[in-house]
C-alpha atoms as a PDB file:
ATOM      1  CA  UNK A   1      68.469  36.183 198.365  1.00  0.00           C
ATOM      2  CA  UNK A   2      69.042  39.081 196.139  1.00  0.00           C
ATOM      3  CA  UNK A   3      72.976  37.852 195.940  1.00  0.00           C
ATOM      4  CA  UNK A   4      72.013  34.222 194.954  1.00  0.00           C
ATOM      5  CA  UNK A   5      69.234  35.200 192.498  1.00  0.00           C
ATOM      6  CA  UNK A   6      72.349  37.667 191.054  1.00  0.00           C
ATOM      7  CA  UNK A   7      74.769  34.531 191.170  1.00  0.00           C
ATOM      8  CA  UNK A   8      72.295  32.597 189.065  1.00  0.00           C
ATOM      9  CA  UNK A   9      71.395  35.071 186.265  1.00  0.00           C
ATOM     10  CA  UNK A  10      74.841  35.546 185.866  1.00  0.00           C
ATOM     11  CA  UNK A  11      75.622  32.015 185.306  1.00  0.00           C
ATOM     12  CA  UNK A  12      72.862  31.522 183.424  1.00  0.00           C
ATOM     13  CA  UNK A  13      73.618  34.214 180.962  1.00  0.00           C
ATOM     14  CA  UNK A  14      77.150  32.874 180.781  1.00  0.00           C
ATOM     15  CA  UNK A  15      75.803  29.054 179.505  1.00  0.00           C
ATOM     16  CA  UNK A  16      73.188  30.321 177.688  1.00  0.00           C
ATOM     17  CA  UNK A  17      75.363  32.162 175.744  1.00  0.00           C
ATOM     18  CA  UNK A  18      78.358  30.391 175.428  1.00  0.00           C
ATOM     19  CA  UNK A  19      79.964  29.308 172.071  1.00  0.00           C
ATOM     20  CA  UNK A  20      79.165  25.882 171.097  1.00  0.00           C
ATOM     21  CA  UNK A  21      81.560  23.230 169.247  1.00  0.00           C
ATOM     22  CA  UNK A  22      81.241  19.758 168.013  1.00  0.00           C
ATOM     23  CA  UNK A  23      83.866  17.047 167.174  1.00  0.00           C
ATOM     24  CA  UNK A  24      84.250  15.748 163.178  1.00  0.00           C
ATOM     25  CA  UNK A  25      86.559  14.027 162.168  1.00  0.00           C
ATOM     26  CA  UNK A  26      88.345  13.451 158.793  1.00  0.00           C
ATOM     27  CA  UNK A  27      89.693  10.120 157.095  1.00  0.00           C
ATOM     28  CA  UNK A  28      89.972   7.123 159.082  1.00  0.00           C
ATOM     29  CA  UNK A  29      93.616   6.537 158.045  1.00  0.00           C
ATOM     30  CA  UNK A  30      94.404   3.349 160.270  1.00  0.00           C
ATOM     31  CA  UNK A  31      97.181   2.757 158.627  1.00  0.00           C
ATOM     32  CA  UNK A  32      99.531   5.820 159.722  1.00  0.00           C
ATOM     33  CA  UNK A  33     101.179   4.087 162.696  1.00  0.00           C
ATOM     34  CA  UNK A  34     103.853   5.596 164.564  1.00  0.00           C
ATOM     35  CA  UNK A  35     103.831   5.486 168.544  1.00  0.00           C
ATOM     36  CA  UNK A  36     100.540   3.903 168.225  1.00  0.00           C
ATOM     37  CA  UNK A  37      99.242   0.924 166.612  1.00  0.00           C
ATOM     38  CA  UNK A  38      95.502   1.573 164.475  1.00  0.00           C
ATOM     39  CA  UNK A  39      93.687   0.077 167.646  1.00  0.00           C
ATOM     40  CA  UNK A  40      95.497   1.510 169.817  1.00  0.00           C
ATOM     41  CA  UNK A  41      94.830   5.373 168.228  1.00  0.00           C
ATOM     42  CA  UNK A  42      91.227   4.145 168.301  1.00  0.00           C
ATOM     43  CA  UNK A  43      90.480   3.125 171.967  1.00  0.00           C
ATOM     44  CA  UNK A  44      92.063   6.334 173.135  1.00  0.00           C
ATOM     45  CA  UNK A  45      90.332   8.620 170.810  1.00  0.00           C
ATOM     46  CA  UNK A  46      87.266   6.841 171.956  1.00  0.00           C
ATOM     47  CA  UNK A  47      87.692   6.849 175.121  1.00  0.00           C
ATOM     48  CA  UNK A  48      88.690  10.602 175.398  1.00  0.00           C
ATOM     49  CA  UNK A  49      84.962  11.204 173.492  1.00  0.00           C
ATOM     50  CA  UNK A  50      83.239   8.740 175.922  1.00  0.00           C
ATOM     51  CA  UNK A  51      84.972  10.761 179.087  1.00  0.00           C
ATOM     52  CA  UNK A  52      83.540  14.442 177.962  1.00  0.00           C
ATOM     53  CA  UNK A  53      80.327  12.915 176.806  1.00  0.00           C
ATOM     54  CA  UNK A  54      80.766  13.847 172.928  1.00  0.00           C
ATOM     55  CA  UNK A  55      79.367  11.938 169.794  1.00  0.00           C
ATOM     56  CA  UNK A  56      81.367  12.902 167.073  1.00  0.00           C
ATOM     57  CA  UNK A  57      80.990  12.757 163.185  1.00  0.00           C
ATOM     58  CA  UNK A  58      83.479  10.517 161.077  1.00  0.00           C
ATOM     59  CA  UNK A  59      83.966  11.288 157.798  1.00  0.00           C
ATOM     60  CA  UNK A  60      85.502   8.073 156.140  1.00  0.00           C
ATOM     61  CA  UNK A  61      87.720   7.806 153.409  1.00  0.00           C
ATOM     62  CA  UNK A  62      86.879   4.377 152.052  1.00  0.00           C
ATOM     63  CA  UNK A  63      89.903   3.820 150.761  1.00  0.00           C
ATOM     64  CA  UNK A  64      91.648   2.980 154.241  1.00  0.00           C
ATOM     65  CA  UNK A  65      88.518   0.366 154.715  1.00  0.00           C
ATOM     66  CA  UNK A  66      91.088  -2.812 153.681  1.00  0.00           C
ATOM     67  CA  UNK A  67      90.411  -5.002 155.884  1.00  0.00           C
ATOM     68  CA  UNK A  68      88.280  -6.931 157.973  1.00  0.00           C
ATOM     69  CA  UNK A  69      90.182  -5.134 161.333  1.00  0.00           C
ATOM     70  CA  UNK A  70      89.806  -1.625 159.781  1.00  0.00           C
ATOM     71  CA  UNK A  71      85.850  -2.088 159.229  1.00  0.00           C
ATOM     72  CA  UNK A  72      85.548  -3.348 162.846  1.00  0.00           C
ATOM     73  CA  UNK A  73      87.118  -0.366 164.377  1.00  0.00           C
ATOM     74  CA  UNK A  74      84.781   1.871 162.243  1.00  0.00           C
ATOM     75  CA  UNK A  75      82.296  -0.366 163.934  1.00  0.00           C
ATOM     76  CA  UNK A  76      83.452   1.131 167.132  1.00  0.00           C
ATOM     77  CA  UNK A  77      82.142   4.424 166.830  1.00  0.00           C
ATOM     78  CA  UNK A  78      78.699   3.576 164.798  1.00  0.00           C
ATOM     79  CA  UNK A  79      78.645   1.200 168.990  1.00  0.00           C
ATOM     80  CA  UNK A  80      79.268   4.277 170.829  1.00  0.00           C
ATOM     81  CA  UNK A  81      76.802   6.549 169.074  1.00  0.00           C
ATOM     82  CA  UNK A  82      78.763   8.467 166.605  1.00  0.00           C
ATOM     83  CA  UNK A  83      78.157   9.421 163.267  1.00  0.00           C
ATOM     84  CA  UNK A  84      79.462   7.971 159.917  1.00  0.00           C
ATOM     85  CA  UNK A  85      79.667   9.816 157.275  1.00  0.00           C
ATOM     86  CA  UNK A  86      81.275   9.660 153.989  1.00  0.00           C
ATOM     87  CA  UNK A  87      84.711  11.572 152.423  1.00  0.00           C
ATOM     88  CA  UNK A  88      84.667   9.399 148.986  1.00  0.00           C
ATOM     89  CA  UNK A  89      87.235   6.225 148.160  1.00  0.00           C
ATOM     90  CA  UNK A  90      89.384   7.992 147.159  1.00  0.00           C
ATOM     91  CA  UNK A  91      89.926  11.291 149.203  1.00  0.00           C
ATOM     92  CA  UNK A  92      91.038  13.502 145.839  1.00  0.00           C
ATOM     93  CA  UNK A  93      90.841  17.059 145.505  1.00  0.00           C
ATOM     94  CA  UNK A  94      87.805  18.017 143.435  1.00  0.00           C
ATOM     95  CA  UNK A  95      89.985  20.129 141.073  1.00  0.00           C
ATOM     96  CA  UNK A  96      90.815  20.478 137.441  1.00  0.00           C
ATOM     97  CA  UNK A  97      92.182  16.619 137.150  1.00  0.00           C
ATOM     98  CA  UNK A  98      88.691  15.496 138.457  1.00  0.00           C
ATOM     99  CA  UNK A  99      85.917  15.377 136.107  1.00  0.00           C
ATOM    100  CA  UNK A 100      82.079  15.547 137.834  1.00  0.00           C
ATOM    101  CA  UNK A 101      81.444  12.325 136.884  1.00  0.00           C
ATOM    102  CA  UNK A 102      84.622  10.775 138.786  1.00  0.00           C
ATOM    103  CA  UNK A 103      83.529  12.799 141.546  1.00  0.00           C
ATOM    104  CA  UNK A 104      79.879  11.562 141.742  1.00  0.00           C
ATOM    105  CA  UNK A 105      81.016   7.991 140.942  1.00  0.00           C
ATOM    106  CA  UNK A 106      83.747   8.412 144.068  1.00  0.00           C
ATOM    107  CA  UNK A 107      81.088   9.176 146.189  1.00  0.00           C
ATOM    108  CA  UNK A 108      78.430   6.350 145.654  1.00  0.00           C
ATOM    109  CA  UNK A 109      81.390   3.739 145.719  1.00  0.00           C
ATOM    110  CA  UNK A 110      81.910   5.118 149.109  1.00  0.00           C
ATOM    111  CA  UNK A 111      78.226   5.084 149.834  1.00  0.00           C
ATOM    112  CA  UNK A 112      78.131   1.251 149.029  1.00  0.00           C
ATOM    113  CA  UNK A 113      80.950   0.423 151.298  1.00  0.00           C
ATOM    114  CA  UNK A 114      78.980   2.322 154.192  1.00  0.00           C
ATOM    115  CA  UNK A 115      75.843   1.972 153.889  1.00  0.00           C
ATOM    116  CA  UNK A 116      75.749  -1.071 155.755  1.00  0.00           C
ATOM    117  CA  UNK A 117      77.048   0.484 159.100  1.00  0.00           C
ATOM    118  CA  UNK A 118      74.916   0.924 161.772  1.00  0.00           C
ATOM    119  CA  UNK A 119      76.039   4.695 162.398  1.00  0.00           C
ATOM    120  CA  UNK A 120      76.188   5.530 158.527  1.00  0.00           C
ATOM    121  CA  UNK A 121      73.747   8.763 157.296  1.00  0.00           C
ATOM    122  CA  UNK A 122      74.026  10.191 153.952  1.00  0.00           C
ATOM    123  CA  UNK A 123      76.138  13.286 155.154  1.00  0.00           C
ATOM    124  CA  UNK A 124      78.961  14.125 152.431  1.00  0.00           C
ATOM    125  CA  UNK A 125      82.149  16.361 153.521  1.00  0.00           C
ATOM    126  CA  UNK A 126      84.352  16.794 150.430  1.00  0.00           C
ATOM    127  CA  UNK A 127      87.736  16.142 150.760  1.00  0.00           C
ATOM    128  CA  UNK A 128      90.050  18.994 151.350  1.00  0.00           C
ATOM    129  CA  UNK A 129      87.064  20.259 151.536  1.00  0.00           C
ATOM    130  CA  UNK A 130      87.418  21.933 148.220  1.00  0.00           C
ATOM    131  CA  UNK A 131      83.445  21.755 145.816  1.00  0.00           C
ATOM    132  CA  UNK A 132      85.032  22.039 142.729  1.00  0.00           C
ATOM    133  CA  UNK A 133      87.124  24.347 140.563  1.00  0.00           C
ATOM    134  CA  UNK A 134      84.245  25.726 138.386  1.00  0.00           C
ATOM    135  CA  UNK A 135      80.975  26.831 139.341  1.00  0.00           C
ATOM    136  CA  UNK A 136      79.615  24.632 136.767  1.00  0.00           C
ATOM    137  CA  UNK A 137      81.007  21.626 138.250  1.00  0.00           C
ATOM    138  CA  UNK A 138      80.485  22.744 141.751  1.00  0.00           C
ATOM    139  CA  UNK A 139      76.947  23.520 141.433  1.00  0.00           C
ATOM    140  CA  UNK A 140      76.506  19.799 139.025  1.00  0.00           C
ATOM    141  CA  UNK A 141      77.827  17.819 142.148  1.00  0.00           C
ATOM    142  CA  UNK A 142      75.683  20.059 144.773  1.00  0.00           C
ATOM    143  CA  UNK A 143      72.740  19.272 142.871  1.00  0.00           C
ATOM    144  CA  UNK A 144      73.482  15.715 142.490  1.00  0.00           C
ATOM    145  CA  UNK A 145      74.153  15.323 146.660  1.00  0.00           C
ATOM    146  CA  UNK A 146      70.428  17.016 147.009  1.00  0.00           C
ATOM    147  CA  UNK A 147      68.507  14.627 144.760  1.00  0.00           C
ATOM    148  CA  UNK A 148      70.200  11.911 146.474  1.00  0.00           C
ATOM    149  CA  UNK A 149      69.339  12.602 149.943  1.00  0.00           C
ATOM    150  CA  UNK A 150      72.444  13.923 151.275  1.00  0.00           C
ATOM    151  CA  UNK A 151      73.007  16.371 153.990  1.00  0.00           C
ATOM    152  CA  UNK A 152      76.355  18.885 153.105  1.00  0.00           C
ATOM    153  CA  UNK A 153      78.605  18.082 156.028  1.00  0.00           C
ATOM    154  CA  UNK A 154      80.400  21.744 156.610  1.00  0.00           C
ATOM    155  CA  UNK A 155      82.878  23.105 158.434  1.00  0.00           C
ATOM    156  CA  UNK A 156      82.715  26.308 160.481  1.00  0.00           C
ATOM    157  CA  UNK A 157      85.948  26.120 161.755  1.00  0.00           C
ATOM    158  CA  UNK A 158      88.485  25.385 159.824  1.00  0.00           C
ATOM    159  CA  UNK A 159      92.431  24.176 161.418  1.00  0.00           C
ATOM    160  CA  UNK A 160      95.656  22.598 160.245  1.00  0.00           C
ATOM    161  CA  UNK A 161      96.107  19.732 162.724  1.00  0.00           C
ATOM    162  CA  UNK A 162      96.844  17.628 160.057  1.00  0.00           C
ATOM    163  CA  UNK A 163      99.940  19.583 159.262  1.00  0.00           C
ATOM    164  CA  UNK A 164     101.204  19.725 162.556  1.00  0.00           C
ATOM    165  CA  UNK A 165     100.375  15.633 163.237  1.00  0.00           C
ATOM    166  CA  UNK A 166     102.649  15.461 159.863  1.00  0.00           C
ATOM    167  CA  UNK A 167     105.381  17.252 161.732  1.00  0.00           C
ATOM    168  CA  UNK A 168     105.122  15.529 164.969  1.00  0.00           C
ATOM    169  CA  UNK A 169     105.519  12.119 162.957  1.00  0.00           C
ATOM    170  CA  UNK A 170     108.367  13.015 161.228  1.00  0.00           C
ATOM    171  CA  UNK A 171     110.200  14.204 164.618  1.00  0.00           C
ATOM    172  CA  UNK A 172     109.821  11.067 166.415  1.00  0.00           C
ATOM    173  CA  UNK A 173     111.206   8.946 163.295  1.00  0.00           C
ATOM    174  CA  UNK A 174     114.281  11.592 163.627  1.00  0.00           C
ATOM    175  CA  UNK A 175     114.126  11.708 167.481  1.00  0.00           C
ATOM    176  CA  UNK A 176     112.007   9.207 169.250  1.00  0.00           C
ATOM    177  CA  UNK A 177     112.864  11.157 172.733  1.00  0.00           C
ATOM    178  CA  UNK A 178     111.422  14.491 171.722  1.00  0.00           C
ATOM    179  CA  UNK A 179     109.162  16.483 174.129  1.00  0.00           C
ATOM    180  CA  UNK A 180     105.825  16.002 172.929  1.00  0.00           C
ATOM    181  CA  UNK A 181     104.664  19.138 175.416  1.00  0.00           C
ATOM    182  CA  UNK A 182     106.485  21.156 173.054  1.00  0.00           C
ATOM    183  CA  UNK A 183     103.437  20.599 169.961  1.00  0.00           C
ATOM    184  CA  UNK A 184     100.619  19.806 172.518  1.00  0.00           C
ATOM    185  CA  UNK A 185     101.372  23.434 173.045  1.00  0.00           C
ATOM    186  CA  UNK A 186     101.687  24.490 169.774  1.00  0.00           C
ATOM    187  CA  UNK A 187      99.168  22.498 168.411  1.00  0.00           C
ATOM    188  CA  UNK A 188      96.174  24.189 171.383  1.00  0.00           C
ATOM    189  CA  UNK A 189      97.401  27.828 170.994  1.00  0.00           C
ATOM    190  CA  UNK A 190      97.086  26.915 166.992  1.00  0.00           C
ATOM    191  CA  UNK A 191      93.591  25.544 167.753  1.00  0.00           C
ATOM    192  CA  UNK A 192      92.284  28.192 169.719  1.00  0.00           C
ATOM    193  CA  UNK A 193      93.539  31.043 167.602  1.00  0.00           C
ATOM    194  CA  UNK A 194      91.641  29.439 164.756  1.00  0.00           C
ATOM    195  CA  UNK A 195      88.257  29.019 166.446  1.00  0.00           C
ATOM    196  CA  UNK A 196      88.432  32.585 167.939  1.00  0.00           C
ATOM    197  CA  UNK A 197      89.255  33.995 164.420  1.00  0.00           C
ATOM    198  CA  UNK A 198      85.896  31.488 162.635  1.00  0.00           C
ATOM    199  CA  UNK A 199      83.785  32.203 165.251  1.00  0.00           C
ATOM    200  CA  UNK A 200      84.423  36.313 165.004  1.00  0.00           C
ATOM    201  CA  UNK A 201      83.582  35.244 161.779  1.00  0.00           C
ATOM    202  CA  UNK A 202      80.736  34.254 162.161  1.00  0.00           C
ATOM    203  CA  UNK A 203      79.406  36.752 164.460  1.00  0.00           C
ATOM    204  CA  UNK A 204      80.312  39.194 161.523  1.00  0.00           C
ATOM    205  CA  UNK A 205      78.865  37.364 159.004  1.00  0.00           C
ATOM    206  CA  UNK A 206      75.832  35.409 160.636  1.00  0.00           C
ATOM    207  CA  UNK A 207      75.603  38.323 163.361  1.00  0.00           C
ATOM    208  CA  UNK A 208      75.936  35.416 165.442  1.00  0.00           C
ATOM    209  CA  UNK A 209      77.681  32.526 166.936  1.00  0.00           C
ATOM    210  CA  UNK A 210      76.659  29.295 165.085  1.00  0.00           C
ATOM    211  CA  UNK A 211      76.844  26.192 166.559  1.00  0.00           C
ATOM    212  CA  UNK A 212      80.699  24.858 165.040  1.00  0.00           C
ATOM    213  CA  UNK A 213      81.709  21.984 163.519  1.00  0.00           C
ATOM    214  CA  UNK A 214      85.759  21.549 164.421  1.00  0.00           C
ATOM    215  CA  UNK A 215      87.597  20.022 161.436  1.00  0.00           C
ATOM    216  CA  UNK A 216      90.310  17.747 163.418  1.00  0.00           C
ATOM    217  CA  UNK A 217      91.498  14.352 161.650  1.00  0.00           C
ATOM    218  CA  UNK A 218      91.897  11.022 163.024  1.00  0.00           C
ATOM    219  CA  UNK A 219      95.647  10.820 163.325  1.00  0.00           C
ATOM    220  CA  UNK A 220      98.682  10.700 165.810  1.00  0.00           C
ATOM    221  CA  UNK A 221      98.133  14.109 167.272  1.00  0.00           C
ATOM    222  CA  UNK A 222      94.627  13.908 168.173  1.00  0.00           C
ATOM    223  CA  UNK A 223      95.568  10.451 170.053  1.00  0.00           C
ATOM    224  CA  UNK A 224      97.554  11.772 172.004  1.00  0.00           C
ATOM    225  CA  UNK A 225      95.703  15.971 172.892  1.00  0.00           C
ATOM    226  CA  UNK A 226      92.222  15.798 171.605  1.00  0.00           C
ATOM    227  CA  UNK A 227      91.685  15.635 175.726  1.00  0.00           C
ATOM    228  CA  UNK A 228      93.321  18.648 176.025  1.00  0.00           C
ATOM    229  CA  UNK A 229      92.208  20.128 172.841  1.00  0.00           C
ATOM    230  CA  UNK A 230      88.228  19.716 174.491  1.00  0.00           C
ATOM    231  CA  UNK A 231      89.450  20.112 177.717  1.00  0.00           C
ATOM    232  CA  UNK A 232      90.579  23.370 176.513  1.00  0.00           C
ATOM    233  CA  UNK A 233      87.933  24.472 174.949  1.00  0.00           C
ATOM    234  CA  UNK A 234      85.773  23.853 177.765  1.00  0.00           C
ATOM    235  CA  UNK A 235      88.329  25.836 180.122  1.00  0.00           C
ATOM    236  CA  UNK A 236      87.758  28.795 177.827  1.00  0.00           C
ATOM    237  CA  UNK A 237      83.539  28.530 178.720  1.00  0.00           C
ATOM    238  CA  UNK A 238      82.453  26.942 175.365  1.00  0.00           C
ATOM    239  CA  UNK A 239      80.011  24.019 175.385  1.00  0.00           C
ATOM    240  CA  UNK A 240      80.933  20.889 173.483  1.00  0.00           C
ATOM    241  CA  UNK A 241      77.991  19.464 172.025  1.00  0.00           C
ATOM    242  CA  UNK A 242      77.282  16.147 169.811  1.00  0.00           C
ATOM    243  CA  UNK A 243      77.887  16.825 166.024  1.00  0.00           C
ATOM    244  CA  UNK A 244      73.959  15.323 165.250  1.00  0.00           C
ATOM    245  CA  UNK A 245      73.183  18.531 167.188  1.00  0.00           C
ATOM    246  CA  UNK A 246      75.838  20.812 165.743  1.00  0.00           C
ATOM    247  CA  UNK A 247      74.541  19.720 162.087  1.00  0.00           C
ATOM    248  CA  UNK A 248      71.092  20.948 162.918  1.00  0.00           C
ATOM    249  CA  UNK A 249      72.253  24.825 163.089  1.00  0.00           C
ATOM    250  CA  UNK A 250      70.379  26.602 160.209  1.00  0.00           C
ATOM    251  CA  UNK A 251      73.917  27.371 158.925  1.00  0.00           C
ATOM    252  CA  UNK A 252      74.284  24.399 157.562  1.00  0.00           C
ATOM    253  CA  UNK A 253      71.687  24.968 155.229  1.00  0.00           C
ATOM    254  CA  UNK A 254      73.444  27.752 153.380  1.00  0.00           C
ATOM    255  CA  UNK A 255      75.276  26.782 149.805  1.00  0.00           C
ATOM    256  CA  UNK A 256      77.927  29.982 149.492  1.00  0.00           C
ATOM    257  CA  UNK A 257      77.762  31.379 146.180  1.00  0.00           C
ATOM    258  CA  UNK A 258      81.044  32.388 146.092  1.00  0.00           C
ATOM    259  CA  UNK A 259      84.360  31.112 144.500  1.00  0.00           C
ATOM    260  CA  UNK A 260      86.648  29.695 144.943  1.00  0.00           C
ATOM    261  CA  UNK A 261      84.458  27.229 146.427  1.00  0.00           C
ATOM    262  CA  UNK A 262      85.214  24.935 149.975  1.00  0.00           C
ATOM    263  CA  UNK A 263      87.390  26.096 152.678  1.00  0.00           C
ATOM    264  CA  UNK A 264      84.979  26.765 155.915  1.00  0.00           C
ATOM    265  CA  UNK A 265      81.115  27.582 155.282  1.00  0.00           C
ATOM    266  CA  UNK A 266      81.674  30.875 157.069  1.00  0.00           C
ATOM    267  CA  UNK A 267      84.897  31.701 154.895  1.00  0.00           C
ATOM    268  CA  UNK A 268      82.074  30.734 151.500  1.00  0.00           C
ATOM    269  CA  UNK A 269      79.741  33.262 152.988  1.00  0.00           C
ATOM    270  CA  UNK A 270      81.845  36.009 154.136  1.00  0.00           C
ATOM    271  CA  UNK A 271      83.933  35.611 150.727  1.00  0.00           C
ATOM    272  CA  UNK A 272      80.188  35.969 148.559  1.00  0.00           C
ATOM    273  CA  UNK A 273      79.489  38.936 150.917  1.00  0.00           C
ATOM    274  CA  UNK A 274      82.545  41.149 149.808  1.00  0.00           C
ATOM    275  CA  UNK A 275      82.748  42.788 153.227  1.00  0.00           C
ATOM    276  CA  UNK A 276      85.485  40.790 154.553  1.00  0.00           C
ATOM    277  CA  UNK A 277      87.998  40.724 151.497  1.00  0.00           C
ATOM    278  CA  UNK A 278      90.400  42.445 153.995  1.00  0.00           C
ATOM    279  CA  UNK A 279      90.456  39.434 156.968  1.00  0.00           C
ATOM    280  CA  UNK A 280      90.057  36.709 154.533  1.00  0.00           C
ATOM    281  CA  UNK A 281      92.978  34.569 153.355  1.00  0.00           C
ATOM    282  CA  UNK A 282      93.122  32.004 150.707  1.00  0.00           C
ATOM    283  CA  UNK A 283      93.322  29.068 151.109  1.00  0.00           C
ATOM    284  CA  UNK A 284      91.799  29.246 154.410  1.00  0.00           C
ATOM    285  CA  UNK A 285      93.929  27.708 155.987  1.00  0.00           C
ATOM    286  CA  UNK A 286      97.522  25.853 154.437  1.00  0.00           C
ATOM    287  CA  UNK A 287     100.487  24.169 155.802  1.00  0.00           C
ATOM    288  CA  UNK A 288     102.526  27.063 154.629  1.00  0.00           C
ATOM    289  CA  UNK A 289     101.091  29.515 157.119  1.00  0.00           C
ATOM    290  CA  UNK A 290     102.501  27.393 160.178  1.00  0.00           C
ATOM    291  CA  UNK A 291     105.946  26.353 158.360  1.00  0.00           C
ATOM    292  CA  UNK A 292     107.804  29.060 159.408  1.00  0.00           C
ATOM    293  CA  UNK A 293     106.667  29.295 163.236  1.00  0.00           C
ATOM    294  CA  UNK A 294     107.004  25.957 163.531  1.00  0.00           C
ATOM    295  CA  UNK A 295     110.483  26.164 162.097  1.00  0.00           C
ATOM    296  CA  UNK A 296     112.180  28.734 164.771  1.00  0.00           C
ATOM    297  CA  UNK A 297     110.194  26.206 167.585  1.00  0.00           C
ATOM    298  CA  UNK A 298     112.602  23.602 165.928  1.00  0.00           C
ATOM    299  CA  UNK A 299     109.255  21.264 165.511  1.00  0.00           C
END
């Protein structure tokens, strides 16, 4: 009895504490086909969320929304319970070239061509995730998103699939008989290092493990490993949880005062702290940092 009761405390402790990830997803681009037609990239990514259980958050670039075909597969998720939110028309970096007003005015044109879904909430993720290049126009748009209702759609951890999915593309138009094992491997060790390195991150700054939101992008590469990207993860002990859920941790509240602004909401926080100057990189993250390794792999 005393053995069993032992067993069970220690596998409670073990769930109870175990890190916690969701699934969002960035753009919608269903018109990037190589391997796999638009439909075809959909059902499977669909059906790998459906198999672990997992409602994920899609953050839609309107512009990709051309056609009739594109706005039924968006229907597909809102039908199997995951979230819509928005990533503006346009998907440009809030920077120098783009005035707060363009910025605002990108966002409720997106907004109009959502709003209408049955998944759709008023959740904003900026794209590249980058708020702005001044704290005046940072802070103009912030306030803006509040008075109009809309939740700040963060990311804790913080990757560069999107890179490596660039990559993988342009090896199959070179050579269409290429190992794919080769950056499923490369793409999970890349995935794990980052969410070990965010959420030690956040146990320094938060003095605990939030509940994460995964940046991953609806492309190629997540067709093909997002099973093994969860599957992973779930190897490793963490919990995969819906993003509705995820969005509810109390981090997700915080606005980081710091600058330059975007890149993850842990990276914002530990950057306005100034007691992590010495394991923080920016940006963040950047196809440059994987170049070279990817390079000597030949990928």
């Amino acid at each position: 009895m005393q053995q069993l009761l032992f067993v069970f405390l220690l596998v409670f402790s073990s769930s109870s504490f175990a890190a916690k990830i969701s699934i969002t997803m960035d753009d919608f681009n269903v018109h990037e086909e190589t391997l796999l037609t638009a439909p075809e990239r959909n059902k499977k990514l669909l059906s790998v969320l459906k198999k672990h259980r997992a409602k994920a958050a899609m953050f839609v670039a309107c512009k990709h929304l051309k056609t009739d075909r594109d706005q039924n597969l968006l229907r597909d998720w809102a039908t199997a319970g995951h979230m819509v939110g928005s990533h503006t028309v346009n998907h440009k970096k809030f920077d120098a070239k783009v005035l707060v007003e363009d910025e605002i005015n990108d966002i409720q044109a997106c907004h109009e061509r959502l709003k209408g879904e049955a998944g759709y909430v008023k959740i904003f993720r900026f794209p590249m995730l980058a708020e702005g290049d001044t704290v005046e126009k940072r802070d103009a748009v912030r306030e803006w998103l509040k008075k109009n209702d809309y939740r700040f759609g963060h990311v804790t951890i913080d990757a560069s699939d999107w890179y490596i999915d660039q990559r993988l593309r342009q090896k199959l138009q070179a050579d269409p008989k290429f190992d794919l094992n080769k950056f499923k491997d490369f793409y999970l060790q890349h995935m794990w290092e980052r969410a070990q390195y965010y959420n030690d991150l956040s146990k320094k700054v938060m003095g605990r493990e939030v509940t994460h939101t995964l940046l991953v992008h609806y492309n190629l590469l997540n067709a093909l490993f997002l099973d093994d990207l969860i599957t992973m993860f779930k190897r490793q002990g963490w919990k995969v949880v819906d993003a509705k859920k995820a969005f509810q941790d109390p981090v997700f509240g915080i606005l980081p005062n710091s600058m330059p602004s975007g890149q993850s909401v842990l990276w914002g926080l530990a950057k306005e702290s100034g007691k992590f100057e010495n394991i923080l990189r920016y940006p963040g993250e950047n196809d440059t940092y994987e170049k070279e390794k990817m390079d000597a792999l030949g990928l």
